[in-house]
N, C-alpha and C. Protein backbone atom coordinates (compact mmCIF):
# COMPACT_ATOMS: atom_id res chain seq x y z
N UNK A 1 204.55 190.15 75.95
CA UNK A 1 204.71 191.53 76.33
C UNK A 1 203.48 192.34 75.93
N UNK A 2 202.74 192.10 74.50
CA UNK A 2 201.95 192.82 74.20
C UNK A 2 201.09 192.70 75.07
N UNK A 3 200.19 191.30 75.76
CA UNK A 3 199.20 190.94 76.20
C UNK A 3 199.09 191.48 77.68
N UNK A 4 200.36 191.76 78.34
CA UNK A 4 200.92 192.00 79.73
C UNK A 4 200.27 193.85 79.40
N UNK A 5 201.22 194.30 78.38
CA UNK A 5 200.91 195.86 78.07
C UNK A 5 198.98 196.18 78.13
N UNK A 6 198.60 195.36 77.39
CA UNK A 6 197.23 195.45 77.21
C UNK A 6 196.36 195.39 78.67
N UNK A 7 196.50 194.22 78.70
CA UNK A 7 195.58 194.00 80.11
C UNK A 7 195.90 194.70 81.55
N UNK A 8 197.29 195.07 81.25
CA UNK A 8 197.38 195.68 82.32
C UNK A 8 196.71 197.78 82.52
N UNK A 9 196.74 197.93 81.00
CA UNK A 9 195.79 199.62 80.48
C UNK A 9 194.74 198.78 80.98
N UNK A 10 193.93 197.48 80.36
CA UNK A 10 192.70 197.20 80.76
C UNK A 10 191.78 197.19 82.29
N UNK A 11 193.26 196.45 82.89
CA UNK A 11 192.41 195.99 84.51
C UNK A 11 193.81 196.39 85.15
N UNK A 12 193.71 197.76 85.23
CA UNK A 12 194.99 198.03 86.35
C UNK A 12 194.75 198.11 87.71
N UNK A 13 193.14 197.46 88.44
CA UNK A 13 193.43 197.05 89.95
C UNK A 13 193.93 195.54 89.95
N UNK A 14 193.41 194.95 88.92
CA UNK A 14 194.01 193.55 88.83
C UNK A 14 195.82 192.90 88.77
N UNK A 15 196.03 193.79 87.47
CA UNK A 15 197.51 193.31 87.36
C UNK A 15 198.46 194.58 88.08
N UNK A 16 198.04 195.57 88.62
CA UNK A 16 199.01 196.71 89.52
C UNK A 16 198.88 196.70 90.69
N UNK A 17 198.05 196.03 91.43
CA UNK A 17 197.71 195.83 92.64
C UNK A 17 198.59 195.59 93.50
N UNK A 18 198.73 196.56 95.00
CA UNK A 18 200.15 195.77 95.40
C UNK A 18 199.47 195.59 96.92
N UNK A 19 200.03 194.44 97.74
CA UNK A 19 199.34 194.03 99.14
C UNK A 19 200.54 194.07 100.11
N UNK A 20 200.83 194.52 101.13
CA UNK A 20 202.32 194.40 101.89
C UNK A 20 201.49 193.31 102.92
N UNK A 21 202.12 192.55 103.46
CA UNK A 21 201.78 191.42 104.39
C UNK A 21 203.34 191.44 105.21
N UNK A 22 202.92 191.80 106.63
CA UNK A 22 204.24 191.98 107.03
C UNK A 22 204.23 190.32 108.08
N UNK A 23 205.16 189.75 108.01
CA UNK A 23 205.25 188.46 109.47
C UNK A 23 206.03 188.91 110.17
N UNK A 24 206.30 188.64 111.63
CA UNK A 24 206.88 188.71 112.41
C UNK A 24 207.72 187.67 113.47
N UNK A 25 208.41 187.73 114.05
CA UNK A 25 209.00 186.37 114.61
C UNK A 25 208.60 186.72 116.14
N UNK A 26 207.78 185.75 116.61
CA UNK A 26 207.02 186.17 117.75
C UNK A 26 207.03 184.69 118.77
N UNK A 27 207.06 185.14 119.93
CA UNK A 27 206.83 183.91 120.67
C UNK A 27 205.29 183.92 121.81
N UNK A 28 205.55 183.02 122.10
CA UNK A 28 204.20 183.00 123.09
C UNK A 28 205.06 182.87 124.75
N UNK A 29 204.47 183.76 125.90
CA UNK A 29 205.09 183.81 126.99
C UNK A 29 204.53 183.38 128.28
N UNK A 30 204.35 182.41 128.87
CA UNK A 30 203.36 182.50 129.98
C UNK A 30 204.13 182.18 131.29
N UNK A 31 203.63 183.11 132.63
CA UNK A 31 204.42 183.77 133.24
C UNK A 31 203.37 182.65 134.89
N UNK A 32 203.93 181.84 135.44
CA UNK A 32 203.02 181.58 136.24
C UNK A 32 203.59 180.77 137.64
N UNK A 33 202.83 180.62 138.60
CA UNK A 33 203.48 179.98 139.75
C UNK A 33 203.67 178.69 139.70
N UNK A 34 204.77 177.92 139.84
CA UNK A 34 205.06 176.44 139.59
C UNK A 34 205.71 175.86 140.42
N UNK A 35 205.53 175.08 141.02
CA UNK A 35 206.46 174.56 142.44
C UNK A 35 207.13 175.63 143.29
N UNK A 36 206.53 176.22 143.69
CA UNK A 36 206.66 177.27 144.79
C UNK A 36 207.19 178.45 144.34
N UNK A 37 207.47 178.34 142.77
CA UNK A 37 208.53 179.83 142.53
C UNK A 37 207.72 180.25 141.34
N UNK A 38 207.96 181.47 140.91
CA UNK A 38 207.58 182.34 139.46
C UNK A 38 208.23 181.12 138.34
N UNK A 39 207.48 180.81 137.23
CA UNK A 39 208.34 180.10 136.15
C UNK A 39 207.76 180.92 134.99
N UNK A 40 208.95 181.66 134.11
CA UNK A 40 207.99 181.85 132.44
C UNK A 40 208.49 180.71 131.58
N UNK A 41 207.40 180.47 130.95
CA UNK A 41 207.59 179.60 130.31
C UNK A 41 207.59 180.29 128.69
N UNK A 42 208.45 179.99 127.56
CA UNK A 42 208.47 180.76 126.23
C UNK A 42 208.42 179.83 125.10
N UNK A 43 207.39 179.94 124.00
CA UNK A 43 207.47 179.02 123.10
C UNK A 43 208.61 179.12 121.66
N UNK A 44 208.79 178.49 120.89
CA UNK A 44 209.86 178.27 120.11
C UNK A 44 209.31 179.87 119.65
N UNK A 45 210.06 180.02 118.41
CA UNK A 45 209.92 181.37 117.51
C UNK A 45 208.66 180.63 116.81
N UNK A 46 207.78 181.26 116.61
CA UNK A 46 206.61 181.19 115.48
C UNK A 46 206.93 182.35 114.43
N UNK A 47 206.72 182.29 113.20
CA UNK A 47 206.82 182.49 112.11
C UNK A 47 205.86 182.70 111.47
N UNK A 48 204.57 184.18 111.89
CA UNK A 48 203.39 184.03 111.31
C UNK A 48 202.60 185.21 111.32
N UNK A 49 201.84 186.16 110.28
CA UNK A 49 201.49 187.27 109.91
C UNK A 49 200.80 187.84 111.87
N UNK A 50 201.34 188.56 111.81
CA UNK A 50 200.82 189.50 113.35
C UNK A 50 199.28 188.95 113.23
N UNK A 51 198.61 190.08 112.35
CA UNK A 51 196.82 189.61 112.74
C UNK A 51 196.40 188.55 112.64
N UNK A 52 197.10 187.45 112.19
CA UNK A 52 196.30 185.89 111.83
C UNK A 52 196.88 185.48 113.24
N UNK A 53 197.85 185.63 113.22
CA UNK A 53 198.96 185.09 114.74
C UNK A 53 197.76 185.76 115.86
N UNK A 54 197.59 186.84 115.90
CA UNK A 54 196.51 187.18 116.94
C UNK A 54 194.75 186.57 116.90
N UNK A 55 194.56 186.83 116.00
CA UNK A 55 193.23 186.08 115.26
C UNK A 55 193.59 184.64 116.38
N UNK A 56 194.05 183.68 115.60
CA UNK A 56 194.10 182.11 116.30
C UNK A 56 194.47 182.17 117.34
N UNK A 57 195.37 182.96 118.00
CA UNK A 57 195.77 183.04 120.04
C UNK A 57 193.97 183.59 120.63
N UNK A 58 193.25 184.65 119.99
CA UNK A 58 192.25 184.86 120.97
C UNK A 58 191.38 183.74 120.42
N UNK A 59 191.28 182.90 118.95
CA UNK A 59 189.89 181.91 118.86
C UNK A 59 190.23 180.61 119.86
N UNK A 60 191.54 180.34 119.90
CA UNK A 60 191.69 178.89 120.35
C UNK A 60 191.78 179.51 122.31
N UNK A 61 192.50 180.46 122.42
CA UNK A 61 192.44 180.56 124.04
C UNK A 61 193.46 179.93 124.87
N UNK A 62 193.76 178.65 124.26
CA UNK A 62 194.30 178.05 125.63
C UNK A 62 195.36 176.84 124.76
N UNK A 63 196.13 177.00 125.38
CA UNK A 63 197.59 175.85 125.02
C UNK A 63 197.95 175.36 125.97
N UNK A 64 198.48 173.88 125.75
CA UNK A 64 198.85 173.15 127.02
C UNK A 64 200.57 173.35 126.82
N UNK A 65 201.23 173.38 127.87
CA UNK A 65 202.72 173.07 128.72
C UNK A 65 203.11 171.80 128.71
N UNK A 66 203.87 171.40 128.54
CA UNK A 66 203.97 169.56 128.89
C UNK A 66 205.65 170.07 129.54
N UNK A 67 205.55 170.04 130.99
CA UNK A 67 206.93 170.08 131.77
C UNK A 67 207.40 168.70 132.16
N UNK A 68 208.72 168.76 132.30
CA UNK A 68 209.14 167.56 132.46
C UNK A 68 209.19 167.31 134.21
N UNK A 69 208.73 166.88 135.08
CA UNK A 69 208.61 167.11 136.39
C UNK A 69 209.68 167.02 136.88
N UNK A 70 211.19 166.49 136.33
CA UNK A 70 212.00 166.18 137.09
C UNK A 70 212.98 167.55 136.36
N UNK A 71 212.97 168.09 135.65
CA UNK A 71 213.58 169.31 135.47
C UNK A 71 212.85 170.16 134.70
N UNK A 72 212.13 171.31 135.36
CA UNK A 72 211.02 172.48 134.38
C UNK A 72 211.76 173.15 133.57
N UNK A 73 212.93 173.06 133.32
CA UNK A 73 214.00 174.00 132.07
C UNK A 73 213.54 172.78 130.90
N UNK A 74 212.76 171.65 130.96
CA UNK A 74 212.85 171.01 129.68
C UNK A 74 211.07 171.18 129.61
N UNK A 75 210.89 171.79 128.69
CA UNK A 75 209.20 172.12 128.43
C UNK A 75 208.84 172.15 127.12
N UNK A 76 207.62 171.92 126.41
CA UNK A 76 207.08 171.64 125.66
C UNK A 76 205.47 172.39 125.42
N UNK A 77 205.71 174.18 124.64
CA UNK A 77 204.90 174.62 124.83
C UNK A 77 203.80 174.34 123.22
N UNK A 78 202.63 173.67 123.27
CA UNK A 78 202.02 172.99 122.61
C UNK A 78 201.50 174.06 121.82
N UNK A 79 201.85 174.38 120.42
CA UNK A 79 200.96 175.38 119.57
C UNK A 79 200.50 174.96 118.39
N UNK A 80 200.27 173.58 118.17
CA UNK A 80 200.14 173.23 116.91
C UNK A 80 198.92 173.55 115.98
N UNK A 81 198.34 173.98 116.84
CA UNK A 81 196.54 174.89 116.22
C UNK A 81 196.90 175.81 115.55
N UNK A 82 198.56 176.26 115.49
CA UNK A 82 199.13 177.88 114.66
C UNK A 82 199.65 177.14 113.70
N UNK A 83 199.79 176.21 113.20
CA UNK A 83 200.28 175.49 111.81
C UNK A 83 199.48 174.90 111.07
């Protein structure tokens, strides 16, 4: 307790410092023409701070789809560059 009392009079940006980091539950949406009709396609929930989540969507650019050709309701939207 004493040492906590002390250092914290000493270096109060160090031990009082407070940072809010907010995450958000966000998906990825892509909206495009696929066998003759509109398909969106939506990725699972990601689980990841807004600006880093944006940061890595504009560095990497581009994610692949893996549809199943014999039914497009079963899809596989590839984000593993966000983990």
């Amino acid at each position: 307790r004493f040492w906590n009392g002390v250092s914290g009079s000493l270096f109060p940006d160090i031990y009082h410092s407070e940072q809010v980091v907010s995450t958000a539950i966000c998906t990825v949406t892509y909206t495009t023409p696929y066998k003759g009709k509109t398909k969106t396609f939506r990725s699972d929930a990601i689980l990841k701070e807004k600006v880093s989540l944006e940061m890595l969507l504009q560095y990497y650019g581009v994610a692949t789809i893996y549809i199943n050709p014999k039914n497009d309701n079963q899809y596989y939207f590839d984000l593993d560059f966000l983990k």
